[in-house]
PDB file of N, CA and C in Angstrom:
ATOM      1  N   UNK A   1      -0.984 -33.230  24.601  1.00  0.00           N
ATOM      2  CA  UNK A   1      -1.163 -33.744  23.254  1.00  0.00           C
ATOM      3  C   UNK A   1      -1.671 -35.186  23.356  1.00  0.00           C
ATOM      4  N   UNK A   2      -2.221 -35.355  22.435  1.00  0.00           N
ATOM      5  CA  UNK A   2      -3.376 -36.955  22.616  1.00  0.00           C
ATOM      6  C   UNK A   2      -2.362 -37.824  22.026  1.00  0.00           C
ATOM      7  N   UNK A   3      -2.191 -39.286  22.100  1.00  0.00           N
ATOM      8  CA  UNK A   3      -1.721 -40.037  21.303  1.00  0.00           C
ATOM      9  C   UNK A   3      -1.781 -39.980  19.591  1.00  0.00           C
ATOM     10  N   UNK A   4      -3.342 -39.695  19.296  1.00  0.00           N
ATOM     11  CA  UNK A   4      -3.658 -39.110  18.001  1.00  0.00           C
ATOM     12  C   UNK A   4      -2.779 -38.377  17.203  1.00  0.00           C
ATOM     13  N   UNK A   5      -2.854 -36.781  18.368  1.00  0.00           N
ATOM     14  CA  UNK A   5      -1.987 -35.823  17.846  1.00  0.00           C
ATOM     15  C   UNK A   5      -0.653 -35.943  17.588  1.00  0.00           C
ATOM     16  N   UNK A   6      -0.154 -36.681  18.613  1.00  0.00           N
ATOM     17  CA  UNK A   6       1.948 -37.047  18.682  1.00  0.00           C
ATOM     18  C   UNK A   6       1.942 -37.769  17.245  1.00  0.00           C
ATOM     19  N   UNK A   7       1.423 -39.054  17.363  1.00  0.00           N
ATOM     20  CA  UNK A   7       0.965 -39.815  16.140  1.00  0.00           C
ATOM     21  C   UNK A   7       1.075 -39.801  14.533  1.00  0.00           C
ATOM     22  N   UNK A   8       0.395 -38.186  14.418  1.00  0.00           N
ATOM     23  CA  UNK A   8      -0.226 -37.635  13.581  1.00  0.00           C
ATOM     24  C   UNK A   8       1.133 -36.685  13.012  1.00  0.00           C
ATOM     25  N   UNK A   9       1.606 -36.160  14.133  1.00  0.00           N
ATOM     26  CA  UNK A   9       2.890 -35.469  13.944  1.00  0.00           C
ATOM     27  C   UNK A   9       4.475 -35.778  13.404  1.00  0.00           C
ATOM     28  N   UNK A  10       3.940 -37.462  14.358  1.00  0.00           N
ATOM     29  CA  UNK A  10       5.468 -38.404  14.151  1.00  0.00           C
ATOM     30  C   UNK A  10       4.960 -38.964  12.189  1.00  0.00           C
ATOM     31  N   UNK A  11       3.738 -38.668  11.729  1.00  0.00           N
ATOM     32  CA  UNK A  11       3.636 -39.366  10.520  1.00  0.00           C
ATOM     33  C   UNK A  11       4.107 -38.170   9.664  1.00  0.00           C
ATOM     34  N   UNK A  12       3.601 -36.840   9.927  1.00  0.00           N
ATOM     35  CA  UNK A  12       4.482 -35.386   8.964  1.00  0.00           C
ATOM     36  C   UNK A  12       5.756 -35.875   9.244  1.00  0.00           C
ATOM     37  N   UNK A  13       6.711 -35.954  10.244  1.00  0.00           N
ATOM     38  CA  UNK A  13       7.987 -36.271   9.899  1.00  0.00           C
ATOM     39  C   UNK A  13       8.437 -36.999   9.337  1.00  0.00           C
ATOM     40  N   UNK A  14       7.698 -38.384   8.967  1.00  0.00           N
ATOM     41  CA  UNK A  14       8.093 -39.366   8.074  1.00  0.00           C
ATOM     42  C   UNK A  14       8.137 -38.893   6.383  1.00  0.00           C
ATOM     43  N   UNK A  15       7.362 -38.025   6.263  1.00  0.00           N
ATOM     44  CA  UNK A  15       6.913 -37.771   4.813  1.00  0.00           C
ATOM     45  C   UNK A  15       7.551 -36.448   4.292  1.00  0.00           C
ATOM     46  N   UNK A  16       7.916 -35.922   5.304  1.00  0.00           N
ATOM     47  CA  UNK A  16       9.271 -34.585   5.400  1.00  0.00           C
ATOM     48  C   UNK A  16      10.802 -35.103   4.944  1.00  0.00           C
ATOM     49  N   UNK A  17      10.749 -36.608   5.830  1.00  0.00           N
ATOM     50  CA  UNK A  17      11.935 -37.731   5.664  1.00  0.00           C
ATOM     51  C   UNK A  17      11.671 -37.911   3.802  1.00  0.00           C
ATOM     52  N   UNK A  18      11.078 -38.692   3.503  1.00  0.00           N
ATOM     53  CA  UNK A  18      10.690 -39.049   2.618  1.00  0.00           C
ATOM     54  C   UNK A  18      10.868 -38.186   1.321  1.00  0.00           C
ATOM     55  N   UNK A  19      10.687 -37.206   1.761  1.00  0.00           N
ATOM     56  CA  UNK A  19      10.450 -36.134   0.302  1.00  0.00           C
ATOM     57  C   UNK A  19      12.115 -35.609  -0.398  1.00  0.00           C
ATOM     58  N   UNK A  20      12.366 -36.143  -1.354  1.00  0.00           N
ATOM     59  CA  UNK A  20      13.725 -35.809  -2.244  1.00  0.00           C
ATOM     60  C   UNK A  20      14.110 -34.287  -1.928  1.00  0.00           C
ATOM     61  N   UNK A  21      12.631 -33.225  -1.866  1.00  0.00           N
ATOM     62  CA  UNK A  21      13.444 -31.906  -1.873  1.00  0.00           C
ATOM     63  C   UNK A  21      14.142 -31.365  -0.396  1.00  0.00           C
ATOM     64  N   UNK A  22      13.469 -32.071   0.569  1.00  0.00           N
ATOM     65  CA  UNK A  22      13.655 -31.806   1.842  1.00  0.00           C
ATOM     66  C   UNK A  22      15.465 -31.233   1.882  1.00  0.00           C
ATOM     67  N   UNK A  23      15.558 -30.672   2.442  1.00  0.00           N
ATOM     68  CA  UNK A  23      17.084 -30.286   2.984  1.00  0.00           C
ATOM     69  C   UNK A  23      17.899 -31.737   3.934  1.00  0.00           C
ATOM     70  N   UNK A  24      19.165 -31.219   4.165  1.00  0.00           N
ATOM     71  CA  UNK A  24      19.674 -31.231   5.168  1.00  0.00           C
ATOM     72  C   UNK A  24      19.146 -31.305   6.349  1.00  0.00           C
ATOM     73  N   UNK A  25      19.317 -30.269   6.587  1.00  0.00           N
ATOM     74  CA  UNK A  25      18.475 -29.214   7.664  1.00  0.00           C
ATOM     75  C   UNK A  25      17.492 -29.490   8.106  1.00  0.00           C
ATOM     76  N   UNK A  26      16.476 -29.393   7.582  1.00  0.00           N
ATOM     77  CA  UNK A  26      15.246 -30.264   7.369  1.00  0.00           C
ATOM     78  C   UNK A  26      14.883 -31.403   7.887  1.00  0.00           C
ATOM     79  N   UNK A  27      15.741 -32.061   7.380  1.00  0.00           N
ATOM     80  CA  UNK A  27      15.950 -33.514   7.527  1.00  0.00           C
ATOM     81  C   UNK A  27      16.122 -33.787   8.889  1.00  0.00           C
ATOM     82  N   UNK A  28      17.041 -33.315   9.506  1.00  0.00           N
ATOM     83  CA  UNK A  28      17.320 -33.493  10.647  1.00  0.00           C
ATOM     84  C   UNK A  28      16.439 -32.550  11.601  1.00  0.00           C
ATOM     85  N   UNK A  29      15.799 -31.409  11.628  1.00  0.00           N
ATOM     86  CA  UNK A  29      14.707 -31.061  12.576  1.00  0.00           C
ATOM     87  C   UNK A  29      13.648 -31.976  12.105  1.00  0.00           C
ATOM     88  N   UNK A  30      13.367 -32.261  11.224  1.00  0.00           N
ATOM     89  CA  UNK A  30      12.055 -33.307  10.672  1.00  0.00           C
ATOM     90  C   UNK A  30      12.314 -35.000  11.692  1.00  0.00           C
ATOM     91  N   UNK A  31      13.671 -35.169  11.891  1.00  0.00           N
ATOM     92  CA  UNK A  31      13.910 -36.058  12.923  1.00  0.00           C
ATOM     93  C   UNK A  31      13.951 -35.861  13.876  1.00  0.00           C
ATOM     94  N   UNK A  32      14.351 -35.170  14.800  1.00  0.00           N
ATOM     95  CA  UNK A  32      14.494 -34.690  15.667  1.00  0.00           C
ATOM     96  C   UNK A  32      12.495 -34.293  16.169  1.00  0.00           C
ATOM     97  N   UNK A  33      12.329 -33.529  15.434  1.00  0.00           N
ATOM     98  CA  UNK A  33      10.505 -33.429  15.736  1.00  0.00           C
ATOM     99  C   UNK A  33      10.160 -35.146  15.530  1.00  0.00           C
ATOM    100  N   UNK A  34      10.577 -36.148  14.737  1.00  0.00           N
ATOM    101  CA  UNK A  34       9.574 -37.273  15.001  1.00  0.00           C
ATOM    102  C   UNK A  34      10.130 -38.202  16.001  1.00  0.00           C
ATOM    103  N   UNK A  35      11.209 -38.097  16.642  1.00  0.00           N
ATOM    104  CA  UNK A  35      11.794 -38.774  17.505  1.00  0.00           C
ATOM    105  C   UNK A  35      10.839 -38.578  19.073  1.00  0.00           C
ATOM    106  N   UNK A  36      11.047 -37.060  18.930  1.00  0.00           N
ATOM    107  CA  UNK A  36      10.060 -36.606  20.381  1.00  0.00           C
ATOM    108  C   UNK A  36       8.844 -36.798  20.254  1.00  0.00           C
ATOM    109  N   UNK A  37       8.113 -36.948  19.269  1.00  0.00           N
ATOM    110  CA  UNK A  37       6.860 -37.464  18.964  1.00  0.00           C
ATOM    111  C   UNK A  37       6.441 -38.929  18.941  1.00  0.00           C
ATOM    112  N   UNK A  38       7.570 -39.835  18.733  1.00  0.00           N
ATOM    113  CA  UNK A  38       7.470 -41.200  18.871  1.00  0.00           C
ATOM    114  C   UNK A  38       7.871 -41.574  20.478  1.00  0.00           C
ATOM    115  N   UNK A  39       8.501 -40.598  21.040  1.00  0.00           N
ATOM    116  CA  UNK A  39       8.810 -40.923  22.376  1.00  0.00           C
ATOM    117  C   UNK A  39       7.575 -40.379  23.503  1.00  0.00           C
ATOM    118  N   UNK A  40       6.819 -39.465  22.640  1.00  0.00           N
ATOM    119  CA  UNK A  40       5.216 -39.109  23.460  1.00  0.00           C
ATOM    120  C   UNK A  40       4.692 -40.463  23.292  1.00  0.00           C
ATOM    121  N   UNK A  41       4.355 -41.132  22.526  1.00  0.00           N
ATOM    122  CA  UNK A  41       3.357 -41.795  21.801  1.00  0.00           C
ATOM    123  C   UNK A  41       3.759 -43.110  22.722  1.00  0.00           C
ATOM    124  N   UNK A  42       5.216 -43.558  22.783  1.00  0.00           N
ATOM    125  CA  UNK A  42       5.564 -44.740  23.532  1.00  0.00           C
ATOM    126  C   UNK A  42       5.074 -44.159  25.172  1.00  0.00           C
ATOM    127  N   UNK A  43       5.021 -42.837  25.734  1.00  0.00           N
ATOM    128  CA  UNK A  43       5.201 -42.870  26.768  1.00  0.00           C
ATOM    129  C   UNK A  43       3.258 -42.795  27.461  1.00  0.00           C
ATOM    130  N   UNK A  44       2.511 -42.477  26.502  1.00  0.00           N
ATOM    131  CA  UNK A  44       1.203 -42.818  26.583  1.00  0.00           C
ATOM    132  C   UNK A  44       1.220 -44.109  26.394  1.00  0.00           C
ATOM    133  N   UNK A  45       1.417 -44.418  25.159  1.00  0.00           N
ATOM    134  CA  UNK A  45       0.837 -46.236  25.017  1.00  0.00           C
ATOM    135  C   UNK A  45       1.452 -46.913  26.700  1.00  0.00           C
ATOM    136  N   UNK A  46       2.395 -46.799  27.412  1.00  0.00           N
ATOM    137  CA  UNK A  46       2.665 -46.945  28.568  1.00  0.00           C
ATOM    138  C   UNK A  46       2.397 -47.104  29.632  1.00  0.00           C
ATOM    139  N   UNK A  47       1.703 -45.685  29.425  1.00  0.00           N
ATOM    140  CA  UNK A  47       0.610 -45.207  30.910  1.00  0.00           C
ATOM    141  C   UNK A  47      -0.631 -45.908  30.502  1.00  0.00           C
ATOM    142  N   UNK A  48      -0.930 -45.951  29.361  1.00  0.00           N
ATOM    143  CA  UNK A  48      -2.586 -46.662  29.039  1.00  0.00           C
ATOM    144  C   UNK A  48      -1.685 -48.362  29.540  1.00  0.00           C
ATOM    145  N   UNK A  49      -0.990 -48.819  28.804  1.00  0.00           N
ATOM    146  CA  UNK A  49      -0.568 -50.064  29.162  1.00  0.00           C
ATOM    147  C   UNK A  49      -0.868 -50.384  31.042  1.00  0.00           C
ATOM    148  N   UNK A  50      -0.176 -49.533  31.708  1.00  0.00           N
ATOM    149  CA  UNK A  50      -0.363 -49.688  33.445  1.00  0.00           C
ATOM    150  C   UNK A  50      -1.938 -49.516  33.619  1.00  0.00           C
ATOM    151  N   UNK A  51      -2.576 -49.104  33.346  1.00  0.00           N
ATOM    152  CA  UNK A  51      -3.951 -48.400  33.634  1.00  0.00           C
ATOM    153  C   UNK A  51      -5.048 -49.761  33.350  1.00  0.00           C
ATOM    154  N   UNK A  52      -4.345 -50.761  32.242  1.00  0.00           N
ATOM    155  CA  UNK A  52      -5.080 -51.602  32.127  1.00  0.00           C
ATOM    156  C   UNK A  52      -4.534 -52.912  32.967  1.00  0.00           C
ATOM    157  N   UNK A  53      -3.455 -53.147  33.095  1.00  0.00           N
ATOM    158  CA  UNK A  53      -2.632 -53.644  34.285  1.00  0.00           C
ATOM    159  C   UNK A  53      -3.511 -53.365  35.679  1.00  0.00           C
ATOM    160  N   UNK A  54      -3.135 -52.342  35.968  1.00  0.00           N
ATOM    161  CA  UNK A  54      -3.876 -51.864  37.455  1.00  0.00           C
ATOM    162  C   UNK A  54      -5.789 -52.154  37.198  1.00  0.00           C
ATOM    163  N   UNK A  55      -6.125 -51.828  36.179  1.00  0.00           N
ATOM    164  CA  UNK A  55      -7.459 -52.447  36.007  1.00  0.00           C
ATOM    165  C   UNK A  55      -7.902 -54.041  35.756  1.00  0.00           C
ATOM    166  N   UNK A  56      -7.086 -54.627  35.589  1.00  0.00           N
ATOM    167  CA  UNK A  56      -6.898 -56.242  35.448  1.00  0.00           C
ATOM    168  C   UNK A  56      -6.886 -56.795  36.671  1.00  0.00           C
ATOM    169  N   UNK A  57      -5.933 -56.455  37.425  1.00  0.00           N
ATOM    170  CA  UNK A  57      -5.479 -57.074  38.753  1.00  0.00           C
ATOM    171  C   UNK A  57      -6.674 -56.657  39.575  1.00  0.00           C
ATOM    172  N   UNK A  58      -7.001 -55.666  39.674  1.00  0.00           N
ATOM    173  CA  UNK A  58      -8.818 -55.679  40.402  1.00  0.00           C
ATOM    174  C   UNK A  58      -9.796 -56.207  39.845  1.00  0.00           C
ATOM    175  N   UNK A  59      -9.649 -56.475  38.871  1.00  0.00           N
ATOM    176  CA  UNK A  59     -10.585 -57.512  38.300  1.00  0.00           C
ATOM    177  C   UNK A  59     -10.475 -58.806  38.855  1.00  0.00           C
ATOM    178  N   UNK A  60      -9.420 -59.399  38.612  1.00  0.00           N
ATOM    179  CA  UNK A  60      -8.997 -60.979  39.432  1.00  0.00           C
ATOM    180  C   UNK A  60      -9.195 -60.844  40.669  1.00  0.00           C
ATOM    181  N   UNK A  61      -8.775 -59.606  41.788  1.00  0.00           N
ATOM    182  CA  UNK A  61      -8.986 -59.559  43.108  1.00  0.00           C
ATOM    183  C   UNK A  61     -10.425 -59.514  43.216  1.00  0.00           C
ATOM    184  N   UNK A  62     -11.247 -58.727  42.615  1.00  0.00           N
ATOM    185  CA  UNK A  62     -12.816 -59.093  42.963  1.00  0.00           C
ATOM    186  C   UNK A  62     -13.243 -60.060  42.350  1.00  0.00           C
ATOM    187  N   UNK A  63     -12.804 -61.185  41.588  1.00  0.00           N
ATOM    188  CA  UNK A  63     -13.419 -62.462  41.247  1.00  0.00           C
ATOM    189  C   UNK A  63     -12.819 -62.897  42.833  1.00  0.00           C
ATOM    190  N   UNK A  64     -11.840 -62.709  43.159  1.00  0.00           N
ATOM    191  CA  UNK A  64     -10.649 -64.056  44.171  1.00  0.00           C
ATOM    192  C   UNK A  64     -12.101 -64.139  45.460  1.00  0.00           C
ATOM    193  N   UNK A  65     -12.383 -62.402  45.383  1.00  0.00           N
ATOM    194  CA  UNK A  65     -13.100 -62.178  47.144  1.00  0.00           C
ATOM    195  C   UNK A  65     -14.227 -62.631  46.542  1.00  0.00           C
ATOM    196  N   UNK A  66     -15.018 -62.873  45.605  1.00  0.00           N
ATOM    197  CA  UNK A  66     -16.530 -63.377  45.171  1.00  0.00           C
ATOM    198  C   UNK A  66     -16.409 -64.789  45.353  1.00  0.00           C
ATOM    199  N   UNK A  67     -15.428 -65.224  44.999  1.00  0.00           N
ATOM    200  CA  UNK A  67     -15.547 -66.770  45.237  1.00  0.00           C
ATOM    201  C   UNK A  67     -15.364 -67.576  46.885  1.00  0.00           C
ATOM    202  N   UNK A  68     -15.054 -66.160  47.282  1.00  0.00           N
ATOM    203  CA  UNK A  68     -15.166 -66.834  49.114  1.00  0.00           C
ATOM    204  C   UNK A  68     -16.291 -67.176  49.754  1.00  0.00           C
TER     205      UNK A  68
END
């Protein structure tokens, strides 16, 4: 699932939350679905976070060796 999609999913649960007729029941799989969907979404933004980390630090290492 893309960040998009989790995203997209964790926002139906908000509006499931939101809605007066919603159940109980409801309520709580409607949380339960946006919890695991906000915990995709943190665990991409994450991996993209390292990816630009690990792409940074080779950046500075090939300025460090250009300037020798």
């Amino acid at each position: 699932m893309t960040f998009e999609d989790a995203l997209a999913k964790m926002e139906e649960s908000v509006d499931k939350l939101r809605n007066p007729g919603t159940t109980l029941a409801e309520s709580i799989t409607s949380f339960e679905d946006g919890m695991k969907s906000y915990q995709l979404c943190m665990d991409l933004l994450h991996s993209a976070e390292q990816k630009i980390e690990i792409f940074r630090r080779s950046e500075q290492e090939d300025r460090k060796e250009d300037m020798r």
